[in-house]
N, C-alpha and C. Protein backbone atom coordinates (compact mmCIF):
# COMPACT_ATOMS: atom_id res chain seq x y z
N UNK A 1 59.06 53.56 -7.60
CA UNK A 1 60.01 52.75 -6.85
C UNK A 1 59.28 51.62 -6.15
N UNK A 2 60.08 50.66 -6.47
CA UNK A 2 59.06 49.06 -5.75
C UNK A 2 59.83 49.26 -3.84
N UNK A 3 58.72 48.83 -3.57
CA UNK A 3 59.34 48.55 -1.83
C UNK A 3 59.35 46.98 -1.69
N UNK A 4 58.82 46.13 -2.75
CA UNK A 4 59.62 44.48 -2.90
C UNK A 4 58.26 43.85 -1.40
N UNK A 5 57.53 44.49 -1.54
CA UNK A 5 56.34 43.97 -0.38
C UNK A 5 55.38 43.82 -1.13
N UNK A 6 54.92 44.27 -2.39
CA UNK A 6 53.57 43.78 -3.40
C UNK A 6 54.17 42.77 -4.19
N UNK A 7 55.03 42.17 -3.85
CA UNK A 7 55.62 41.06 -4.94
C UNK A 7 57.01 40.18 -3.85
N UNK A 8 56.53 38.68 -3.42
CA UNK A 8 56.70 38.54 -1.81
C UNK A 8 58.12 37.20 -3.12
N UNK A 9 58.44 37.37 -4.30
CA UNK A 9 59.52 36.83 -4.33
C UNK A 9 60.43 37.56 -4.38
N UNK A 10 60.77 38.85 -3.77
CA UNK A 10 61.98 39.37 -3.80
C UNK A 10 61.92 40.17 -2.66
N UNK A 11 63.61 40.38 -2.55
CA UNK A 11 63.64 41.01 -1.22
C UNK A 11 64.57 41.91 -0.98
N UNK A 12 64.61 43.18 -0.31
CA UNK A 12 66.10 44.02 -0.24
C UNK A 12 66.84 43.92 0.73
N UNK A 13 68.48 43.56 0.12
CA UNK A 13 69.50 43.12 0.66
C UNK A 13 69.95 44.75 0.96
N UNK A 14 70.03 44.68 2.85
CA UNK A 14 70.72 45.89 3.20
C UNK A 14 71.84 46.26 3.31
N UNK A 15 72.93 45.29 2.46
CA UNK A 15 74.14 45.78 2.35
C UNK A 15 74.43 46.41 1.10
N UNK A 16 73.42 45.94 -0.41
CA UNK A 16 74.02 46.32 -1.47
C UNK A 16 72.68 47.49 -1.87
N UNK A 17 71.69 47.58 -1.12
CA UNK A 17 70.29 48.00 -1.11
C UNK A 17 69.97 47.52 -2.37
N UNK A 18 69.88 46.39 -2.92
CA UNK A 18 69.16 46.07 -4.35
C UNK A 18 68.33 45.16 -3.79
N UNK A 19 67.24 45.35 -4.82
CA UNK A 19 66.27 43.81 -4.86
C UNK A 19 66.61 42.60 -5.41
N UNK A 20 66.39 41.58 -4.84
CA UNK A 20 66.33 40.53 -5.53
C UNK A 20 65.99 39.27 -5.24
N UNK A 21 66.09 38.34 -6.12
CA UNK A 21 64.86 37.37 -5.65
C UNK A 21 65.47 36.36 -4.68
N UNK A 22 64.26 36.09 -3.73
CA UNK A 22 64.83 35.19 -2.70
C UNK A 22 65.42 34.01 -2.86
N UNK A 23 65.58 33.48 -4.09
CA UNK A 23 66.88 32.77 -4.56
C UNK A 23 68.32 32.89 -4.00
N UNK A 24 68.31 34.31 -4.14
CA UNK A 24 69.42 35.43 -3.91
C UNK A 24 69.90 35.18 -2.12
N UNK A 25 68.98 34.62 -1.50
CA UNK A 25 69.41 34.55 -0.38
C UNK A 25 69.22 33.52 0.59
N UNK A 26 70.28 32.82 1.32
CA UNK A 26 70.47 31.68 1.54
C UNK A 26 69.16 31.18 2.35
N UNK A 27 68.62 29.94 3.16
CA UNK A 27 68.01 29.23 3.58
C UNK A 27 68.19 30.05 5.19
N UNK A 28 66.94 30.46 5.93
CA UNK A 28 68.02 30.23 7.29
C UNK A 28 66.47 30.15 8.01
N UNK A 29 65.63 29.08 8.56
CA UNK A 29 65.07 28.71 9.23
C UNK A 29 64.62 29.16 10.69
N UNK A 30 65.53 30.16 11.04
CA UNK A 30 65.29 30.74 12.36
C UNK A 30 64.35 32.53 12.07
N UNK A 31 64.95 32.77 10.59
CA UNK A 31 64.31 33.91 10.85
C UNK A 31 62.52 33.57 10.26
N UNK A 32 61.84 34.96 10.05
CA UNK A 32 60.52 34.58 9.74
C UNK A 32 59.99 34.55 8.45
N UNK A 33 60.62 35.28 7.69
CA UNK A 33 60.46 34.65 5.86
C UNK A 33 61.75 33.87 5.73
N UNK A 34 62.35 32.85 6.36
CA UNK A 34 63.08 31.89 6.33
C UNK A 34 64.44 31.74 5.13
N UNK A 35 64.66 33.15 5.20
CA UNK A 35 66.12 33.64 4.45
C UNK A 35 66.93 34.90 4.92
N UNK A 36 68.08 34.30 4.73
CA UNK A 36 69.08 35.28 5.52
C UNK A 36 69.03 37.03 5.31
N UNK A 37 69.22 37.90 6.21
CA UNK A 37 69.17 38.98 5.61
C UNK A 37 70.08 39.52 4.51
N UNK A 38 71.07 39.12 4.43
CA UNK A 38 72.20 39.81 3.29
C UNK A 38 72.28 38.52 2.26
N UNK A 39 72.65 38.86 0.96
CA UNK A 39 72.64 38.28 -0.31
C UNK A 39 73.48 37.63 -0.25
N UNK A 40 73.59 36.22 -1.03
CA UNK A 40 74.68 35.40 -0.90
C UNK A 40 75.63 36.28 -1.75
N UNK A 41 75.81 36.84 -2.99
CA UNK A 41 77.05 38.00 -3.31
C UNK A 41 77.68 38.60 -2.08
N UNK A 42 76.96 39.40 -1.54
CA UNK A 42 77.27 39.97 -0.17
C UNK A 42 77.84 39.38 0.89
N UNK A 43 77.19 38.26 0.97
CA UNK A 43 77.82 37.40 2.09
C UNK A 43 79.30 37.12 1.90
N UNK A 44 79.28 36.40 0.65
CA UNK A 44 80.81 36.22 -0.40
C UNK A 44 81.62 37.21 0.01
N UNK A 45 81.31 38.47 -0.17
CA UNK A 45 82.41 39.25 0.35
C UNK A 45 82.68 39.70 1.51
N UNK A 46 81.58 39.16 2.12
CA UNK A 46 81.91 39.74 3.94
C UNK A 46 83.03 38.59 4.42
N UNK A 47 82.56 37.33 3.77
CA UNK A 47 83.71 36.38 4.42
C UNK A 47 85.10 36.46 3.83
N UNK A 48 85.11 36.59 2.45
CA UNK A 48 86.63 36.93 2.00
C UNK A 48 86.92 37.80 2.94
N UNK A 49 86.58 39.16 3.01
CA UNK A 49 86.98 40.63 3.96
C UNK A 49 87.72 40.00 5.37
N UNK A 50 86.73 39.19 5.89
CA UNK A 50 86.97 38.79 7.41
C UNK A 50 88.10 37.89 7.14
N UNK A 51 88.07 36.85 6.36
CA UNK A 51 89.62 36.02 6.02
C UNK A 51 90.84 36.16 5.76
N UNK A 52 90.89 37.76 5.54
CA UNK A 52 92.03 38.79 5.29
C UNK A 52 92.67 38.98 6.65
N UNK A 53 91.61 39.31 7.86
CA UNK A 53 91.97 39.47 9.32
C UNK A 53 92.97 38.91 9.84
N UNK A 54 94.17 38.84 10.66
CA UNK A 54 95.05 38.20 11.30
C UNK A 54 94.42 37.35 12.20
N UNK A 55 93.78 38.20 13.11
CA UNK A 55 93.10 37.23 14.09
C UNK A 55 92.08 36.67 13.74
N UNK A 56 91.31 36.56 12.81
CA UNK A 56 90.18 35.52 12.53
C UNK A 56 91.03 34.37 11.85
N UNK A 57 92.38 34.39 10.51
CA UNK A 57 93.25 33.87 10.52
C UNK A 57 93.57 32.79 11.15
N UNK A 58 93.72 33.68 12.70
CA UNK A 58 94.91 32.93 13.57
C UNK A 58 93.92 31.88 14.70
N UNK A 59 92.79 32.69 14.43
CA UNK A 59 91.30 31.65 15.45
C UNK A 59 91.49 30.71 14.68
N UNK A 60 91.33 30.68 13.19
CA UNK A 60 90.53 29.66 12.18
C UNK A 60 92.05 28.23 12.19
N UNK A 61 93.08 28.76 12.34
CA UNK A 61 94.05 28.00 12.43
C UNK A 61 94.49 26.89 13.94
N UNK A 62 94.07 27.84 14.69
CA UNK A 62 93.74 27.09 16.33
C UNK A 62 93.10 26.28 16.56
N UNK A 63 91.64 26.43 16.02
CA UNK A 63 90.31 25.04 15.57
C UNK A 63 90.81 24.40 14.34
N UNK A 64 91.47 24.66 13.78
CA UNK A 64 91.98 23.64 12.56
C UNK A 64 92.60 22.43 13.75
N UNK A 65 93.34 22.77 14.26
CA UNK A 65 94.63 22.25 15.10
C UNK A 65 93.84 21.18 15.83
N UNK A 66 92.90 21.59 16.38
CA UNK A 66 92.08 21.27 17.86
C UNK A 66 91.65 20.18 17.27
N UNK A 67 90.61 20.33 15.53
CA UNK A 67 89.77 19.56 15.14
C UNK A 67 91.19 18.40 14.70
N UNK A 68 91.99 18.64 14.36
CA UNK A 68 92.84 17.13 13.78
C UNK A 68 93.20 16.80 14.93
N UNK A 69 93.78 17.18 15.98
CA UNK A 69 93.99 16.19 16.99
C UNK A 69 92.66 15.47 17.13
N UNK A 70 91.70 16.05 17.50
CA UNK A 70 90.56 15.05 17.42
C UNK A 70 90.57 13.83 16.92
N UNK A 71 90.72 14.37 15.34
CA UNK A 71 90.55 13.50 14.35
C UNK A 71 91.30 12.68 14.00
N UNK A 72 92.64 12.53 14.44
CA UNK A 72 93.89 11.95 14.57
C UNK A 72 93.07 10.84 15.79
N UNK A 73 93.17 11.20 17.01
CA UNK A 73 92.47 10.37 17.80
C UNK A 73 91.87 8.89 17.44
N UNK A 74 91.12 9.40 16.62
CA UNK A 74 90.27 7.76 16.28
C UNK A 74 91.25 7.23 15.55
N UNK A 75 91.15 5.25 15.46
CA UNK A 75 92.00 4.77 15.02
C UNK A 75 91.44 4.82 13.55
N UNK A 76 90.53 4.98 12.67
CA UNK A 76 90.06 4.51 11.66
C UNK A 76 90.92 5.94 11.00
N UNK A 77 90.74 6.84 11.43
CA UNK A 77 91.52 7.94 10.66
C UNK A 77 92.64 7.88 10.84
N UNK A 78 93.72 7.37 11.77
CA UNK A 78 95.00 7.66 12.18
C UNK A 78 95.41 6.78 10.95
N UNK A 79 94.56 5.12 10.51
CA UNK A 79 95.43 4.37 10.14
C UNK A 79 95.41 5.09 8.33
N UNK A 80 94.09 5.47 8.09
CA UNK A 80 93.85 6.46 7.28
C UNK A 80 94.86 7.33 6.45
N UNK A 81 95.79 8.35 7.28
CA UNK A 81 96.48 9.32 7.24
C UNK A 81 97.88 8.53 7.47
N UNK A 82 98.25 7.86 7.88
CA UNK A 82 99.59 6.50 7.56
C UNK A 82 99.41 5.91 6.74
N UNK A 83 98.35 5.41 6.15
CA UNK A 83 98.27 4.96 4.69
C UNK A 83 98.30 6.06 3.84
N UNK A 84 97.77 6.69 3.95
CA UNK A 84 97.70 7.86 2.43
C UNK A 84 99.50 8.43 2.50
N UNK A 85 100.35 8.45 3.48
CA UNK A 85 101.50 9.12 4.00
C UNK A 85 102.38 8.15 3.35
N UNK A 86 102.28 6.96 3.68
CA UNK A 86 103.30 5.75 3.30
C UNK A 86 103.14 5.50 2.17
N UNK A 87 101.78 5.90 1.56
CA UNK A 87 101.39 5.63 -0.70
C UNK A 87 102.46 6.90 -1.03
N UNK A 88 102.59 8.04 -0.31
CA UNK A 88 103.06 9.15 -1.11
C UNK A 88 104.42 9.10 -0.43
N UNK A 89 104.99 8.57 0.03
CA UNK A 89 106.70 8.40 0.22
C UNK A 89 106.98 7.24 -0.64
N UNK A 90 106.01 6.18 -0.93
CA UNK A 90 106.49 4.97 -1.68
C UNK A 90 106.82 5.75 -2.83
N UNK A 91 105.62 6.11 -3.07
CA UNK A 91 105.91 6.70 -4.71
C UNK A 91 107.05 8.16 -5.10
N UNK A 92 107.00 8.63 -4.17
CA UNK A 92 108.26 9.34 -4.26
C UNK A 92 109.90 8.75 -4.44
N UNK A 93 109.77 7.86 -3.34
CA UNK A 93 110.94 7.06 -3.40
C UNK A 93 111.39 6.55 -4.68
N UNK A 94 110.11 6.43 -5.49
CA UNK A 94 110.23 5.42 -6.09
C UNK A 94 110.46 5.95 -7.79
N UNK A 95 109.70 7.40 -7.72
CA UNK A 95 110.29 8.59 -8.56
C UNK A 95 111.28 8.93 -8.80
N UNK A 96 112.38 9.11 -7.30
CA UNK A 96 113.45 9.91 -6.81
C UNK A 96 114.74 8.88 -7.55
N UNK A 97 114.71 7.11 -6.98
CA UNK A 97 115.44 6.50 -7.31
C UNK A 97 114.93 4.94 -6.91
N UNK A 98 114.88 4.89 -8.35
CA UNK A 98 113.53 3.91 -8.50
C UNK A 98 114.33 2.01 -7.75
N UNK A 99 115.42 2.34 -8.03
CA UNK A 99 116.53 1.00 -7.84
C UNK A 99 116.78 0.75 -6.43
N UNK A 100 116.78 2.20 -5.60
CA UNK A 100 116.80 1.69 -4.38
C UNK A 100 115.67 1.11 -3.13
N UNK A 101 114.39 0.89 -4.07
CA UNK A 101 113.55 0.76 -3.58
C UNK A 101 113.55 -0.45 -3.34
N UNK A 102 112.99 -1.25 -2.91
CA UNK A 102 112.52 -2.89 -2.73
C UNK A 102 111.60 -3.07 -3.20
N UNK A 103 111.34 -4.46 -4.02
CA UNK A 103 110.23 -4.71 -4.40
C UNK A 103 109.29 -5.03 -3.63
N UNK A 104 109.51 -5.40 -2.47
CA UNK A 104 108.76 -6.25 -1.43
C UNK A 104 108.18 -4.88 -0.72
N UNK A 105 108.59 -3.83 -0.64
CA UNK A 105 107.93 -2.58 -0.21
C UNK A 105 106.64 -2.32 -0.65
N UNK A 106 106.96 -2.31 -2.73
CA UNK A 106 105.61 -2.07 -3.14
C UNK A 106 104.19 -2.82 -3.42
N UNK A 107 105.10 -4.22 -3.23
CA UNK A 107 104.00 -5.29 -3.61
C UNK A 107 103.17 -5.07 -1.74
N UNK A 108 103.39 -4.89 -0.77
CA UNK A 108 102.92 -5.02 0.32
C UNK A 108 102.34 -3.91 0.76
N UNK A 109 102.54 -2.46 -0.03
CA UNK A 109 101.30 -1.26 -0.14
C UNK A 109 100.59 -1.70 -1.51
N UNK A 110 100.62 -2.08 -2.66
CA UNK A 110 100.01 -2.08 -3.66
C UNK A 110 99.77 -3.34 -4.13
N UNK A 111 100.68 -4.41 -3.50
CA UNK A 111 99.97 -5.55 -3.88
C UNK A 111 100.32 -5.95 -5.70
N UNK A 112 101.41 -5.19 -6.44
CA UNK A 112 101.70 -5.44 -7.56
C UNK A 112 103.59 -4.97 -7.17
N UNK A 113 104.15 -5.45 -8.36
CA UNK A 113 105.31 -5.47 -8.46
C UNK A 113 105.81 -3.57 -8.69
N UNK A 114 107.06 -3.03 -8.53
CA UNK A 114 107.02 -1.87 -8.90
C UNK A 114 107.20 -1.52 -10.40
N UNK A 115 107.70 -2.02 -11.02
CA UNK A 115 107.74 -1.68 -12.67
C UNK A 115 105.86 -1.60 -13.19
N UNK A 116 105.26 -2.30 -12.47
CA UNK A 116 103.79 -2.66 -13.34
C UNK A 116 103.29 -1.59 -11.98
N UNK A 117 103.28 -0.97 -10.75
CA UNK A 117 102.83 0.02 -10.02
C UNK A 117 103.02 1.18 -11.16
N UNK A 118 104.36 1.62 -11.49
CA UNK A 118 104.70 2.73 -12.44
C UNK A 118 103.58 2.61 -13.23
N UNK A 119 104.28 1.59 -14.35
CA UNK A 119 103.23 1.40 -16.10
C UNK A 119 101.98 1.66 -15.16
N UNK A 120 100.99 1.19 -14.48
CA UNK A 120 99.92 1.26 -14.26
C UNK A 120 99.32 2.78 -13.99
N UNK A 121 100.27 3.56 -13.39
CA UNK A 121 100.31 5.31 -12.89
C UNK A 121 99.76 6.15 -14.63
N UNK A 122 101.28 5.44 -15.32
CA UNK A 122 101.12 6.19 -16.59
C UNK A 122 100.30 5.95 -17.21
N UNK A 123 99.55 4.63 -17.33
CA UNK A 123 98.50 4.54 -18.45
C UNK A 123 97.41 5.20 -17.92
N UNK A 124 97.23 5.79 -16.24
CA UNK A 124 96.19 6.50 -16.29
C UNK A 124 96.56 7.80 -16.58
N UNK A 125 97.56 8.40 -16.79
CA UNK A 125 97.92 10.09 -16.89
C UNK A 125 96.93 10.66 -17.86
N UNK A 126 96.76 11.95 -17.29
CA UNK A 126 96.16 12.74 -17.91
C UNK A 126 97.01 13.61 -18.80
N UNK A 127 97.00 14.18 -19.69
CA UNK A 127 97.53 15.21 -20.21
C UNK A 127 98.32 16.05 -19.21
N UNK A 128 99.38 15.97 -19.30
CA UNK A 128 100.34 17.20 -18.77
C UNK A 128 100.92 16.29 -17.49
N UNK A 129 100.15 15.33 -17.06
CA UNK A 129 100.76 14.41 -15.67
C UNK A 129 102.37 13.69 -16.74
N UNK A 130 102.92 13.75 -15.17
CA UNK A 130 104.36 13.20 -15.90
C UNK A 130 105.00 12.72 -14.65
N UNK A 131 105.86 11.47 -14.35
CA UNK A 131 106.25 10.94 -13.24
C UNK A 131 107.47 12.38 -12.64
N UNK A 132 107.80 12.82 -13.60
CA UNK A 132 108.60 14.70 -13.34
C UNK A 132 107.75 15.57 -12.53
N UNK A 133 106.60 15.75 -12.42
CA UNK A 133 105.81 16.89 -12.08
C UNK A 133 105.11 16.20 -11.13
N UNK A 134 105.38 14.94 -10.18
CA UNK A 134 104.20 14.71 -9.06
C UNK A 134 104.45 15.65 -8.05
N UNK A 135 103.68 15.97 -7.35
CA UNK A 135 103.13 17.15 -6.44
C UNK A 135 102.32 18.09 -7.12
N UNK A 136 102.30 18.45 -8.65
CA UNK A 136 101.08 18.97 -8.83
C UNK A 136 99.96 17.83 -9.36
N UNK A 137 100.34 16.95 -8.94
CA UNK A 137 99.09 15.77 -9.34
C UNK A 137 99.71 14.69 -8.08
N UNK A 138 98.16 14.33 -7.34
CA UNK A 138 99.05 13.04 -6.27
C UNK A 138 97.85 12.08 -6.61
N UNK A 139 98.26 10.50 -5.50
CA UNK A 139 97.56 9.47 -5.86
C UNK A 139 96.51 10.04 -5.29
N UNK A 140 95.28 9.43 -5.72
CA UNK A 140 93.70 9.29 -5.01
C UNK A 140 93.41 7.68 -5.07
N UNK A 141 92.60 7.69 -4.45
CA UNK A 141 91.92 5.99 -4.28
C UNK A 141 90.33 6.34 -4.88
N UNK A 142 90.32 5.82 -5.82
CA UNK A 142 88.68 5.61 -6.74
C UNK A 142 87.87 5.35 -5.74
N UNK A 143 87.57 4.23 -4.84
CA UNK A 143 86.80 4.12 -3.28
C UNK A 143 87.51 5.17 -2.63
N UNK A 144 86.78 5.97 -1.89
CA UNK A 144 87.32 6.62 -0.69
C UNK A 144 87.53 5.72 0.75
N UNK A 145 88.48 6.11 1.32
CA UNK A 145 89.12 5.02 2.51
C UNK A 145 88.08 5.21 3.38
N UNK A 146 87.03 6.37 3.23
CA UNK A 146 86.22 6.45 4.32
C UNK A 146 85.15 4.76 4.25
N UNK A 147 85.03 4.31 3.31
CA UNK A 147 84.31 3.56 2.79
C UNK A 147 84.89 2.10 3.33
N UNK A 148 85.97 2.15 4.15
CA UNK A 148 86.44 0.96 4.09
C UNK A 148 86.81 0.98 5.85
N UNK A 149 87.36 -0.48 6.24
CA UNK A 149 87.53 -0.38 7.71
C UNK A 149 88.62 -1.28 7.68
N UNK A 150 89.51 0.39 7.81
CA UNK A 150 91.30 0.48 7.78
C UNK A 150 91.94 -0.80 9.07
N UNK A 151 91.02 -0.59 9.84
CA UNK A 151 91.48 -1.79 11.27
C UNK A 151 91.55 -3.04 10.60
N UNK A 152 90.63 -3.57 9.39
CA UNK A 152 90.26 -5.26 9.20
C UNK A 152 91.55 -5.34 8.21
N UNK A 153 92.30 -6.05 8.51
CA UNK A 153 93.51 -6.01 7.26
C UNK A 153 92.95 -6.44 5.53
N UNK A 154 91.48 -7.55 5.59
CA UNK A 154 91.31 -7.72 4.22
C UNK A 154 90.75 -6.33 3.49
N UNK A 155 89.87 -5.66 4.26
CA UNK A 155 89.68 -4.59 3.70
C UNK A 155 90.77 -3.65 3.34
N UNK A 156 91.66 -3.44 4.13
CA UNK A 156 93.00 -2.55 3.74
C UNK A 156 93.45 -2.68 2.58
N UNK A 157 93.97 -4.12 2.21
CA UNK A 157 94.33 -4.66 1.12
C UNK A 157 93.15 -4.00 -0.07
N UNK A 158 91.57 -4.28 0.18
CA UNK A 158 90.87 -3.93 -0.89
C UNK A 158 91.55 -2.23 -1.31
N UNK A 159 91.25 -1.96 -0.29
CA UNK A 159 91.59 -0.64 -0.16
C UNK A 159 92.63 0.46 -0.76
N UNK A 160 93.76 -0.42 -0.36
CA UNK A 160 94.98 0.04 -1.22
C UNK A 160 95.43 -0.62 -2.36
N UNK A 161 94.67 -1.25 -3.04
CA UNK A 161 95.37 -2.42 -3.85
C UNK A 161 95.34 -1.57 -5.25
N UNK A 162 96.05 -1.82 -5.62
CA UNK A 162 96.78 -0.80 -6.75
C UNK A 162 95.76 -0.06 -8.03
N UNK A 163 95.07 -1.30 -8.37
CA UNK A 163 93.28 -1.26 -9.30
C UNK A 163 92.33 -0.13 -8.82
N UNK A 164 92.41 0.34 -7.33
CA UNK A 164 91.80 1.61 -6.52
C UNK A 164 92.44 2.34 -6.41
N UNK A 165 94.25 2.49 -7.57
CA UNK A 165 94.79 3.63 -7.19
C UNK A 165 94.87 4.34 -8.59
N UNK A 166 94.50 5.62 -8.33
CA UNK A 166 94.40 6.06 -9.81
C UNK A 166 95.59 7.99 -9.25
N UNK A 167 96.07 8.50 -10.63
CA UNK A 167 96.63 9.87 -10.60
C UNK A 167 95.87 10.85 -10.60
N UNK A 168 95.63 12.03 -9.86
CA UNK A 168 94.53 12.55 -9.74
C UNK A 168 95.30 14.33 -9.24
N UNK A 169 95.32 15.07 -10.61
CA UNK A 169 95.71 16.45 -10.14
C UNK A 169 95.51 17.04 -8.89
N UNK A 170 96.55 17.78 -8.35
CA UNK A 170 96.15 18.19 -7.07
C UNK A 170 95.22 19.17 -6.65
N UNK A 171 95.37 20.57 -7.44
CA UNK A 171 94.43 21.21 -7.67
C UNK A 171 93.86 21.63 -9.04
N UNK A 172 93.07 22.96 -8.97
CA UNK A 172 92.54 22.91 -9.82
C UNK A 172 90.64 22.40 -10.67
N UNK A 173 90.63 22.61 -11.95
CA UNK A 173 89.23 22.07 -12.18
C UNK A 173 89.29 20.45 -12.20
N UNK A 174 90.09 19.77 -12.11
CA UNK A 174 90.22 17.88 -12.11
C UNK A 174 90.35 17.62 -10.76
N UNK A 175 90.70 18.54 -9.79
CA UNK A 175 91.11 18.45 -8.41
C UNK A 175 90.12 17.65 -7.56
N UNK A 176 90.31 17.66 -6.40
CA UNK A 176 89.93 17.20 -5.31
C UNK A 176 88.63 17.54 -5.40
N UNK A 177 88.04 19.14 -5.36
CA UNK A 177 87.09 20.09 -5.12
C UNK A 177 86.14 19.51 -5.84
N UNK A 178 86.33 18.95 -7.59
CA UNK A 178 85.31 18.30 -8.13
C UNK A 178 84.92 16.83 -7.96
N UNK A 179 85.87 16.08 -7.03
CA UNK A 179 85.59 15.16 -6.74
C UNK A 179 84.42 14.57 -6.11
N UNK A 180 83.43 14.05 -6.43
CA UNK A 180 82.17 13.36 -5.33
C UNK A 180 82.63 12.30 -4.38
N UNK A 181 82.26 13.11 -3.11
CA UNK A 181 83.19 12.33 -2.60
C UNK A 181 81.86 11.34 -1.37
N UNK A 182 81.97 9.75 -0.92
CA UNK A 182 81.16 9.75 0.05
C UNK A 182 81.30 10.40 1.24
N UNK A 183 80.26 9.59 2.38
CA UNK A 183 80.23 10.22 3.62
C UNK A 183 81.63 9.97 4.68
N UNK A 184 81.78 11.32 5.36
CA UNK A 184 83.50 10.81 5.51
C UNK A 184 83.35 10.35 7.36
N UNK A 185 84.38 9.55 7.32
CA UNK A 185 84.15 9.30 8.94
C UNK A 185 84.60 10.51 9.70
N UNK A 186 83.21 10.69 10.98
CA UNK A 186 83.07 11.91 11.36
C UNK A 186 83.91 12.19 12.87
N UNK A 187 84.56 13.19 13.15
CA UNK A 187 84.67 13.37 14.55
C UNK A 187 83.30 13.13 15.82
């Protein structure tokens, strides 16, 4: 039986008692062989377990709350979250009943007419996207808005202008999650 001390790349995780190599276990700088005691597998399931909890739940939902008012706060995000809000009611509206819309609505979020906003949606669709099924696919902006400064109106315009608006599944493997995204403006 190895005790994982004559061979200093592996190590035993005391939750699953197996060896394995310190790959196996995250970075953590405070302790003294500078990796966490339990296995990232292990870890994986200690946090699912705890996310099941009501009250860790109901903590994790309270600092959700706390952190967007924050983040609401600054103007660069407020104008942020009114733009991304006002792209996804245009285009709904504009789904729902396309005639009662104004043109002057869309040319002044997108900066193009609405018949050529549409055509422009569809020629980017992916397989299975359909102007029928938005909400499981919404707009994204190719630049991220973090990248831009929502206060200067020429940048806005760069920003939202229809050429930076592309269809982009909501979740899923095309989703958000695989997106690279830049550095986002911080609280």
């Amino acid at each position: 039986m190895s005790t994982g001390k004559e061979n200093m790349t592996t190590k035993k995780c005391p939750r699953c008692k197996e060896y394995k190599t310190l790959d196996s276990f995250a970075y953590d700088k405070s302790r003294k062989n500078k990796r966490q005691s339990y296995c990232q597998s292990c870890v994986s399931e200690i946090c699912h377990i705890r996310k099941l909890d009501p009250k860790i739940k109901e903590k994790q939902a309270k600092y959700h709350t706390i952190y967007m008012r924050k983040w609401r706060k600054k103007p660069e995000n407020k104008a942020a979250a009114n733009l991304r809000t006002s792209n996804s009611r245009a285009l709904r509206d504009l789904i729902s009943n396309f005639d009662s819309v104004k043109n002057d609505r869309i040319e002044n979020l997108f900066y193009i007419d609405k018949q050529g906003f549409i055509d422009h949606l569809t020629n980017l669709f992916e397989p299975g996207m359909s102007l029928d099924n938005y909400g499981a696919w919404h707009l994204d902006h190719k630049t991220d808005l973090g990248n831009f400064n929502l206060l200067n109106d020429a940048e806005l315009r760069r920003a939202n202008h229809y050429k930076n608006i592309r269809p982009m599944w909501a979740t899923g493997p095309k989703g958000n999650l695989t997106r690279r995204k830049s550095s986002r403006i911080i609280v």
